[in-house]
PDB file of N, CA and C in Angstrom:
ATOM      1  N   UNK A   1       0.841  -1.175   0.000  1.00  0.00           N
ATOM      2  CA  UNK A   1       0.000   0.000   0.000  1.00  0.00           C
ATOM      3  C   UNK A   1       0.893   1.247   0.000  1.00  0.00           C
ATOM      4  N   UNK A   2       0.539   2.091  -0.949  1.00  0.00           N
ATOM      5  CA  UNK A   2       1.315   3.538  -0.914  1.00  0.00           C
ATOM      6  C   UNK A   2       1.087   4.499   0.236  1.00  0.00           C
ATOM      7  N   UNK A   3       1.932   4.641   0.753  1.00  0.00           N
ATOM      8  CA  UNK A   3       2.051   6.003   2.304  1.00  0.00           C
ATOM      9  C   UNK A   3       2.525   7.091   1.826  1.00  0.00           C
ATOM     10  N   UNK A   4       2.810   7.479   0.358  1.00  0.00           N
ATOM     11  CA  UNK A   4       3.420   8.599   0.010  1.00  0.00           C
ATOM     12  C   UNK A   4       3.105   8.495  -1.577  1.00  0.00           C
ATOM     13  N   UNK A   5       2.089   9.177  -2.144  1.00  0.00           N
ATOM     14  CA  UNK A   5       1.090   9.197  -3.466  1.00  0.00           C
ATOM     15  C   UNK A   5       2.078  10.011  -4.328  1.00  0.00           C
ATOM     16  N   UNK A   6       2.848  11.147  -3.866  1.00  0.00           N
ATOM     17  CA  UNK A   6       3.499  12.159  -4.364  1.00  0.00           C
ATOM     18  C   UNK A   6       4.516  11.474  -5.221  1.00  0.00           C
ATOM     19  N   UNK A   7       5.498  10.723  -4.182  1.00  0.00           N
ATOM     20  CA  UNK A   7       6.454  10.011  -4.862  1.00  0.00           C
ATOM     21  C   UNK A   7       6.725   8.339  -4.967  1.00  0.00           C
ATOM     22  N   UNK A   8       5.628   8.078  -5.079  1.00  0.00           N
ATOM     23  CA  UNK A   8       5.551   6.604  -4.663  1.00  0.00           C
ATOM     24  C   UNK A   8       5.627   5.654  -3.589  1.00  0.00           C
ATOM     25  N   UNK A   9       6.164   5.945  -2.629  1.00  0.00           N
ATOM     26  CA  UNK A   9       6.560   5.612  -1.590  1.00  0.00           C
ATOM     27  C   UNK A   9       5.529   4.401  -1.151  1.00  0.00           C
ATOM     28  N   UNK A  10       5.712   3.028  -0.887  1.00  0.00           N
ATOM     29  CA  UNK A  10       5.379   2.554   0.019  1.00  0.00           C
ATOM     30  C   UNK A  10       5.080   1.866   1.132  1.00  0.00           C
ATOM     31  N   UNK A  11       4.701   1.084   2.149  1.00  0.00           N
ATOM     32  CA  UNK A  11       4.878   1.063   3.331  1.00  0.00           C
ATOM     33  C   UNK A  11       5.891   0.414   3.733  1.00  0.00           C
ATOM     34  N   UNK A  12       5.984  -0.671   3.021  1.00  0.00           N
ATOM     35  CA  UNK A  12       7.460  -1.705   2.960  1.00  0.00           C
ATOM     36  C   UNK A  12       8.382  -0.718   3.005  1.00  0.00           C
ATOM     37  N   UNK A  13       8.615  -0.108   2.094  1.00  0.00           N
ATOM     38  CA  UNK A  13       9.972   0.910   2.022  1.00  0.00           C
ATOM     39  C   UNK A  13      10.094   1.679   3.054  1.00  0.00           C
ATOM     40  N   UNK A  14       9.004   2.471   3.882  1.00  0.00           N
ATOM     41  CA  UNK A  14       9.321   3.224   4.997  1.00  0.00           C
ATOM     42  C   UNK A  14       9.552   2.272   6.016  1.00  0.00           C
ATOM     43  N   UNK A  15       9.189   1.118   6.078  1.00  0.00           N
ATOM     44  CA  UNK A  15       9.582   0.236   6.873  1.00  0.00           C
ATOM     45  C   UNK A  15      10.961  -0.551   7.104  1.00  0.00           C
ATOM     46  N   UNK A  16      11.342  -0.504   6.050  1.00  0.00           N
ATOM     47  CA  UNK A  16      12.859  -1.223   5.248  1.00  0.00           C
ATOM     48  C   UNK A  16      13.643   0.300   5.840  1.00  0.00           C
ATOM     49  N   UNK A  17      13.254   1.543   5.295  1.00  0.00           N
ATOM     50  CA  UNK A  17      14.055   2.444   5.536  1.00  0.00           C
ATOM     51  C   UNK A  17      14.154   2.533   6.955  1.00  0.00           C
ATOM     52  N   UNK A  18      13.254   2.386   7.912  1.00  0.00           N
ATOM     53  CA  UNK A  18      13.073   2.288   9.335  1.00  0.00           C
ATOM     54  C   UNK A  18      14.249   1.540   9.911  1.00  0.00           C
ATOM     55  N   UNK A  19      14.057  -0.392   8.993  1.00  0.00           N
ATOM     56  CA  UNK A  19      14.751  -0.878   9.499  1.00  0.00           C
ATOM     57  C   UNK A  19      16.770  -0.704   9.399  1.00  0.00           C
ATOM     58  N   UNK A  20      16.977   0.300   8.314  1.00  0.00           N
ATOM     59  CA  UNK A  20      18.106   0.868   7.821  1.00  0.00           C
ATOM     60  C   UNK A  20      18.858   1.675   8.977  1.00  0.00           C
ATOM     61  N   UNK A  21      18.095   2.366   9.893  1.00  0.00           N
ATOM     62  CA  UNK A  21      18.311   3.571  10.711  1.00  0.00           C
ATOM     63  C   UNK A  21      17.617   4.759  11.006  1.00  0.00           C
ATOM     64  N   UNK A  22      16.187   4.791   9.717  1.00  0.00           N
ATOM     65  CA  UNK A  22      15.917   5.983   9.762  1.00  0.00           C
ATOM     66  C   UNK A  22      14.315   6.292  11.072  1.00  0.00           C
ATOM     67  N   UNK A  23      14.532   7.065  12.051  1.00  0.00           N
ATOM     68  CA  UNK A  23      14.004   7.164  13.566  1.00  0.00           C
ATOM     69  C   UNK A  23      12.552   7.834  13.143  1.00  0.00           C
ATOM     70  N   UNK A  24      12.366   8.679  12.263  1.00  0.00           N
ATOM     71  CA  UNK A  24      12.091   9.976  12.588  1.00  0.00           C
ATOM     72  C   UNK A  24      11.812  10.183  11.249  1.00  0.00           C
ATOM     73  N   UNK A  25      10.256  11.051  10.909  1.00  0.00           N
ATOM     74  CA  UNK A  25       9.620  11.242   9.281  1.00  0.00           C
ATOM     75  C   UNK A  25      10.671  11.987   8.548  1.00  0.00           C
ATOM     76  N   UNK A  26      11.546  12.811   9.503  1.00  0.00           N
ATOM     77  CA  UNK A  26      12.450  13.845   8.742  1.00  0.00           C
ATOM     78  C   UNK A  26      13.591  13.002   8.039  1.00  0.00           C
ATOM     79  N   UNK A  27      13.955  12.148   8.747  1.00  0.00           N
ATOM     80  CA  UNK A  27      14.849  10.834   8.057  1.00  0.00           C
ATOM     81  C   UNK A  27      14.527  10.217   6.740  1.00  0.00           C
ATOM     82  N   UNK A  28      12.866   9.979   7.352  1.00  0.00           N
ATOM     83  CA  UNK A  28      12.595   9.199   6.001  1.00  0.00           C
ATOM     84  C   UNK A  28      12.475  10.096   4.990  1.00  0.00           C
ATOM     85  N   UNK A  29      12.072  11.239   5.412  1.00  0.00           N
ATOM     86  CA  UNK A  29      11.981  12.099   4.048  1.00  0.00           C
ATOM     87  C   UNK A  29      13.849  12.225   3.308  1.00  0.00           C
ATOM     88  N   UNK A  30      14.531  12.275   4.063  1.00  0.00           N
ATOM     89  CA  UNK A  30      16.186  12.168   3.282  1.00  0.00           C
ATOM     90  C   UNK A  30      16.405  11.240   2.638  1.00  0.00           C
ATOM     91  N   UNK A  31      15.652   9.734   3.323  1.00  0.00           N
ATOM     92  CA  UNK A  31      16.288   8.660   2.057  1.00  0.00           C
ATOM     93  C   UNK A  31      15.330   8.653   1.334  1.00  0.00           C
ATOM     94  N   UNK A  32      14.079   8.818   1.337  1.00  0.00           N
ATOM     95  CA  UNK A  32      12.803   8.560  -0.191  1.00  0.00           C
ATOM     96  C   UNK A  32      12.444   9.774  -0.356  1.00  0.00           C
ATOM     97  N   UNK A  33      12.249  10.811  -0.229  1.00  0.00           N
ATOM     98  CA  UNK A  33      11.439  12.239  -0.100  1.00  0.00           C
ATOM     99  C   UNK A  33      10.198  12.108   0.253  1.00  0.00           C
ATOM    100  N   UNK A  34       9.927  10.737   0.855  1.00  0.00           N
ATOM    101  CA  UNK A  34       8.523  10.791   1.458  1.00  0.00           C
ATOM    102  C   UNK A  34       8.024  12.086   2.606  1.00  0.00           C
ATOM    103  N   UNK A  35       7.123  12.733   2.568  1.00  0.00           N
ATOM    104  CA  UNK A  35       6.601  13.708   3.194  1.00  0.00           C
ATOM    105  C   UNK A  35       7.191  14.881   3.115  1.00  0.00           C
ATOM    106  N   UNK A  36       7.471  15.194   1.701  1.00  0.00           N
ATOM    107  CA  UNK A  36       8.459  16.574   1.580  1.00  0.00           C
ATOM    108  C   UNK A  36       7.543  17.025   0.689  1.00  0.00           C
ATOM    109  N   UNK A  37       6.812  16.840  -0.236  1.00  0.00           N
ATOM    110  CA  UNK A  37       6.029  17.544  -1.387  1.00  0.00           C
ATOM    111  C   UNK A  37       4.698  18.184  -0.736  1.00  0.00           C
ATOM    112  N   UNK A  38       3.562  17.214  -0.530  1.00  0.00           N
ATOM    113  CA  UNK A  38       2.114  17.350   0.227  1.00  0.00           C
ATOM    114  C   UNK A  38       2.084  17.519   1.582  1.00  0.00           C
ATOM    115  N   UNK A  39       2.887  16.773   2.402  1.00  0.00           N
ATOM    116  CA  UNK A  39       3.125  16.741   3.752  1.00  0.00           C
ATOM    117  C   UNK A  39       1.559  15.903   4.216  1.00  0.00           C
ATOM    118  N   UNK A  40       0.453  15.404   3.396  1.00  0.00           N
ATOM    119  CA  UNK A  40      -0.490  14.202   4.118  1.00  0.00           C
ATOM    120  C   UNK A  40      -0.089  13.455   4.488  1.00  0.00           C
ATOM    121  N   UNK A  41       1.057  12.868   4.286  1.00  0.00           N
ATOM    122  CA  UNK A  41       1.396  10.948   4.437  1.00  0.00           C
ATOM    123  C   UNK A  41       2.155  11.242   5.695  1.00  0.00           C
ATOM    124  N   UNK A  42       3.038  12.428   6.315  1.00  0.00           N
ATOM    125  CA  UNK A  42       3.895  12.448   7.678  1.00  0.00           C
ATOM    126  C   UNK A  42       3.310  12.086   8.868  1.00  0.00           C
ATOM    127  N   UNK A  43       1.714  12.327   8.885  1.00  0.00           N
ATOM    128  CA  UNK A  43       1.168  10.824  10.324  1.00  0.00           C
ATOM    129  C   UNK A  43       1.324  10.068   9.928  1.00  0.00           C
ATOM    130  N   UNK A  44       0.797   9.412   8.639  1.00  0.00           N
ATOM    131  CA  UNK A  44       1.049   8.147   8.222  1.00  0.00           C
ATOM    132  C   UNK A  44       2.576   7.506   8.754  1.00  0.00           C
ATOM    133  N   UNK A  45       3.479   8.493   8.624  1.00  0.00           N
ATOM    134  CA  UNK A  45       5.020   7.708   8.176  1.00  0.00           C
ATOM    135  C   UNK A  45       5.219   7.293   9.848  1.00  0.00           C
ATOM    136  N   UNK A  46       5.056   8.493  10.354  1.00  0.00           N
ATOM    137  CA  UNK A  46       5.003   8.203  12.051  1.00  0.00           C
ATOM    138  C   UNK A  46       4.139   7.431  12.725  1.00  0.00           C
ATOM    139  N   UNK A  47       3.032   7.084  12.687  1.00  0.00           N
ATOM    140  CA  UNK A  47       2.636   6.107  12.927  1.00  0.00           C
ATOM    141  C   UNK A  47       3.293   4.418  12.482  1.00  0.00           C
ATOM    142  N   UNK A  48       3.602   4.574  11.075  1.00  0.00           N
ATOM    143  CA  UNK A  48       4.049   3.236  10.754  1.00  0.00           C
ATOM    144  C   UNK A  48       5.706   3.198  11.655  1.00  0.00           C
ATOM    145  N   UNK A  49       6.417   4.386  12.438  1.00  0.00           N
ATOM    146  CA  UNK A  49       7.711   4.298  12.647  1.00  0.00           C
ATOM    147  C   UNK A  49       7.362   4.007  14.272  1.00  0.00           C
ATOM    148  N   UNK A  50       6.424   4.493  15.004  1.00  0.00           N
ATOM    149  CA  UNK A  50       5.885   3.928  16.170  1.00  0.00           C
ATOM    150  C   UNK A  50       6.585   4.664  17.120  1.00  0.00           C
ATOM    151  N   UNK A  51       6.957   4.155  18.482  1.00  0.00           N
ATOM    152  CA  UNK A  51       7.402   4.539  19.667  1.00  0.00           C
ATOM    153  C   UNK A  51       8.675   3.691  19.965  1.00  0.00           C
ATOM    154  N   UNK A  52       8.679   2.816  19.068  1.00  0.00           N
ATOM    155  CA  UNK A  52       9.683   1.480  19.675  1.00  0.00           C
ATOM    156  C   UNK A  52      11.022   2.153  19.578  1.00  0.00           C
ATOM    157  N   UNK A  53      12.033   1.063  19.805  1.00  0.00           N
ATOM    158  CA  UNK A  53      13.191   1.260  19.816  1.00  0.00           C
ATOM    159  C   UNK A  53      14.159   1.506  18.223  1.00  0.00           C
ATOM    160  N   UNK A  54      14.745   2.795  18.573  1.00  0.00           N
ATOM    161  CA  UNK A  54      15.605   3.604  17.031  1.00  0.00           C
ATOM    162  C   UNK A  54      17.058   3.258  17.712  1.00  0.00           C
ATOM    163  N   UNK A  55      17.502   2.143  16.410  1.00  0.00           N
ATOM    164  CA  UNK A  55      18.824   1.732  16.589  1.00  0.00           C
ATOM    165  C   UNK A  55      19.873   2.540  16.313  1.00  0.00           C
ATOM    166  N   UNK A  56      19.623   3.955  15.615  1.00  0.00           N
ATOM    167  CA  UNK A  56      20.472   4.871  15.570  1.00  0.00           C
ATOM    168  C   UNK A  56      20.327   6.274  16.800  1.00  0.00           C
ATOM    169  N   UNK A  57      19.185   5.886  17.417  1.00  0.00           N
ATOM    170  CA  UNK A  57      19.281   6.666  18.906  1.00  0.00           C
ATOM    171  C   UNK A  57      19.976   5.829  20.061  1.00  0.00           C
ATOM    172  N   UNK A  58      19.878   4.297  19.580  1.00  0.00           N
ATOM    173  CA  UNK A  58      20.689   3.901  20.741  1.00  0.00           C
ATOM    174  C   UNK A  58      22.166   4.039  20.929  1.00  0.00           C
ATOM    175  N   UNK A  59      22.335   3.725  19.282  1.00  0.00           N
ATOM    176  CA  UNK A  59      24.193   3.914  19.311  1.00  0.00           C
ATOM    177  C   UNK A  59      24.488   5.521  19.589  1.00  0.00           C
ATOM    178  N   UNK A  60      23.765   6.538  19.841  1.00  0.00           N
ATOM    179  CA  UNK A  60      24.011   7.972  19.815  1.00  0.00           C
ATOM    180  C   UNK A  60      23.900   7.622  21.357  1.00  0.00           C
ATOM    181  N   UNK A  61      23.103   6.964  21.867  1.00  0.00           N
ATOM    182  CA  UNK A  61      22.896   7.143  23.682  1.00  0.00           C
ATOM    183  C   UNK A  61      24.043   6.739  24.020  1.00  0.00           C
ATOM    184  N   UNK A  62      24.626   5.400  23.502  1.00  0.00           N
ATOM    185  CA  UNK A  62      25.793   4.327  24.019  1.00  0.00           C
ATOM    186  C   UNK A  62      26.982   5.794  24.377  1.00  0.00           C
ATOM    187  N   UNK A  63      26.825   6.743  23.064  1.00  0.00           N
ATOM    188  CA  UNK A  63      28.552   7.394  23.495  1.00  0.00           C
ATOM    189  C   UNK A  63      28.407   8.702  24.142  1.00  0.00           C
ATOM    190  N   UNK A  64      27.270   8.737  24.517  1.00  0.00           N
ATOM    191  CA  UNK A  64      26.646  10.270  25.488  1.00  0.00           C
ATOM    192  C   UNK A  64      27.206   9.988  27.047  1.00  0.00           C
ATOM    193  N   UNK A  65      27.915  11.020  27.325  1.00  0.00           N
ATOM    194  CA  UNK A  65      28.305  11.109  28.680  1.00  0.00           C
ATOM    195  C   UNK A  65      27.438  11.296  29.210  1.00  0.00           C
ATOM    196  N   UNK A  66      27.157  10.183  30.677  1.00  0.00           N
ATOM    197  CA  UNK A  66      26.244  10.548  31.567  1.00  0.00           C
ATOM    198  C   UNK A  66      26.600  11.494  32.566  1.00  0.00           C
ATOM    199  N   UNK A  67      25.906  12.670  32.598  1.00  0.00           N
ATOM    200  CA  UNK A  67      26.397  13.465  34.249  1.00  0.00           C
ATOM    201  C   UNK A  67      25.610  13.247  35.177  1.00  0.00           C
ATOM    202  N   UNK A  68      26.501  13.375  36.227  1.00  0.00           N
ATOM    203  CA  UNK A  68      26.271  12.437  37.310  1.00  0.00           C
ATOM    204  C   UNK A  68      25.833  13.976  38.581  1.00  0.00           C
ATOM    205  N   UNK A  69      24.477  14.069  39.061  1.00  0.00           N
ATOM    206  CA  UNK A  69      24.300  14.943  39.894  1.00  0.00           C
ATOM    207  C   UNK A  69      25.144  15.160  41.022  1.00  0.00           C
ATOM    208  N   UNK A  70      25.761  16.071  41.625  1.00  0.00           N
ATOM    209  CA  UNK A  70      25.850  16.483  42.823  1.00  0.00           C
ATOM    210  C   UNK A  70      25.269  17.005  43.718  1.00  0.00           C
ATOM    211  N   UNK A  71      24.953  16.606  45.064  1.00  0.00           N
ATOM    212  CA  UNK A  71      24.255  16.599  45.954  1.00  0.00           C
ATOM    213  C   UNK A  71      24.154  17.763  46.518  1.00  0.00           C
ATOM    214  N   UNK A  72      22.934  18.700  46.722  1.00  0.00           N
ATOM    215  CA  UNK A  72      22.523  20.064  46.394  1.00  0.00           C
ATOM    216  C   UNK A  72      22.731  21.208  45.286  1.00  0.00           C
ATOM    217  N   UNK A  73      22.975  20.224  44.268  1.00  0.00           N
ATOM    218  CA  UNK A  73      23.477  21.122  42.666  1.00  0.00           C
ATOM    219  C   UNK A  73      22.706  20.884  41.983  1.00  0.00           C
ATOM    220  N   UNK A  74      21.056  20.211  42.356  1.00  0.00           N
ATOM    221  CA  UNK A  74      19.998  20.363  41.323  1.00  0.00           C
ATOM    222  C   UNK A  74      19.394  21.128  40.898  1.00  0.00           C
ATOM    223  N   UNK A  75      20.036  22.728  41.237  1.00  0.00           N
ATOM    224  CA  UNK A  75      19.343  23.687  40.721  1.00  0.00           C
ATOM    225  C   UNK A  75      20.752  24.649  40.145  1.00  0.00           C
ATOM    226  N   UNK A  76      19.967  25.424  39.373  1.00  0.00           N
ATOM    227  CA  UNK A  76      21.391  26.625  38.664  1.00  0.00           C
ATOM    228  C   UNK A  76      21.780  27.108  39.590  1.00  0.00           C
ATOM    229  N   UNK A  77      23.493  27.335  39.822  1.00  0.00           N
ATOM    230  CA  UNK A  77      24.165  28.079  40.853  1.00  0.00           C
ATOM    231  C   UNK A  77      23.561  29.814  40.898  1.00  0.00           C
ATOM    232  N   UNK A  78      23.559  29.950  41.773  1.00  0.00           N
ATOM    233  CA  UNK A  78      22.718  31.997  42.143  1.00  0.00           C
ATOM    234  C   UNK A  78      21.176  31.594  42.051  1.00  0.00           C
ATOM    235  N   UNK A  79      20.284  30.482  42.197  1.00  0.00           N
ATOM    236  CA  UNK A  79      19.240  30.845  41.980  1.00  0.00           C
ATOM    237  C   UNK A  79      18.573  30.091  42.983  1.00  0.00           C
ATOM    238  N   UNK A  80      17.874  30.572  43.968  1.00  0.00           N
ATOM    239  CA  UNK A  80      17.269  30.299  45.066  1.00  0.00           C
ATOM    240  C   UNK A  80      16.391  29.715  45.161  1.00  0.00           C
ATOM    241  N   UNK A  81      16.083  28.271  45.716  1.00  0.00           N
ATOM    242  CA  UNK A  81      15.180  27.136  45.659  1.00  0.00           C
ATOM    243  C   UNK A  81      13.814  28.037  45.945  1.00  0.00           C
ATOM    244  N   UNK A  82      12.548  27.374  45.278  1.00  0.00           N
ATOM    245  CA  UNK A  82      11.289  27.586  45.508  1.00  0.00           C
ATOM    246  C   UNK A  82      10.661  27.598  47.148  1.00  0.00           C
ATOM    247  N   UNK A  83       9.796  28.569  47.741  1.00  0.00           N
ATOM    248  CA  UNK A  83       9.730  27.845  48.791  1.00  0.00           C
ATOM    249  C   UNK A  83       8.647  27.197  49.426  1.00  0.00           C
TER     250      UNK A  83
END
């Protein structure tokens, strides 16, 4: 079934492209130009891309430094807790 009338696009392919790396409609629009002409099919594309897990957000999480809180430094230095 076509998810993108403009340029052919369909669901397999946003799915295939999904399974490639691409997270996010703005992605898919870089590898097919799906949702760049009409912009109808971009729920479509997001819905078919879901909530699940983006294997190119995980390898971006893997090399993100975690900072690690210090204990009474949860707020900006000079700015006086709520009371």
């Amino acid at each position: 079934m076509y998810v993108c009338s403009c340029f052919g696009i369909t669901e397999a392919q946003v799915k295939q492209h999904a399974e490639d790396g691409a997270c996010t409609p703005r992605q898919i629009a870089s590898a097919c130009k799906a949702g760049t002409d009409c912009g109808s099919c971009v729920r479509r594309i997001q819905a078919l891309l879901g909530r699940g897990a983006c294997p190119r957000r995980e390898l971006a999480d893997q090399g993100r430094p975690v900072l690690a809180e210090l204990p009474g430094e949860s707020e900006a230095p000079g700015i006086p807790r709520a009371a």
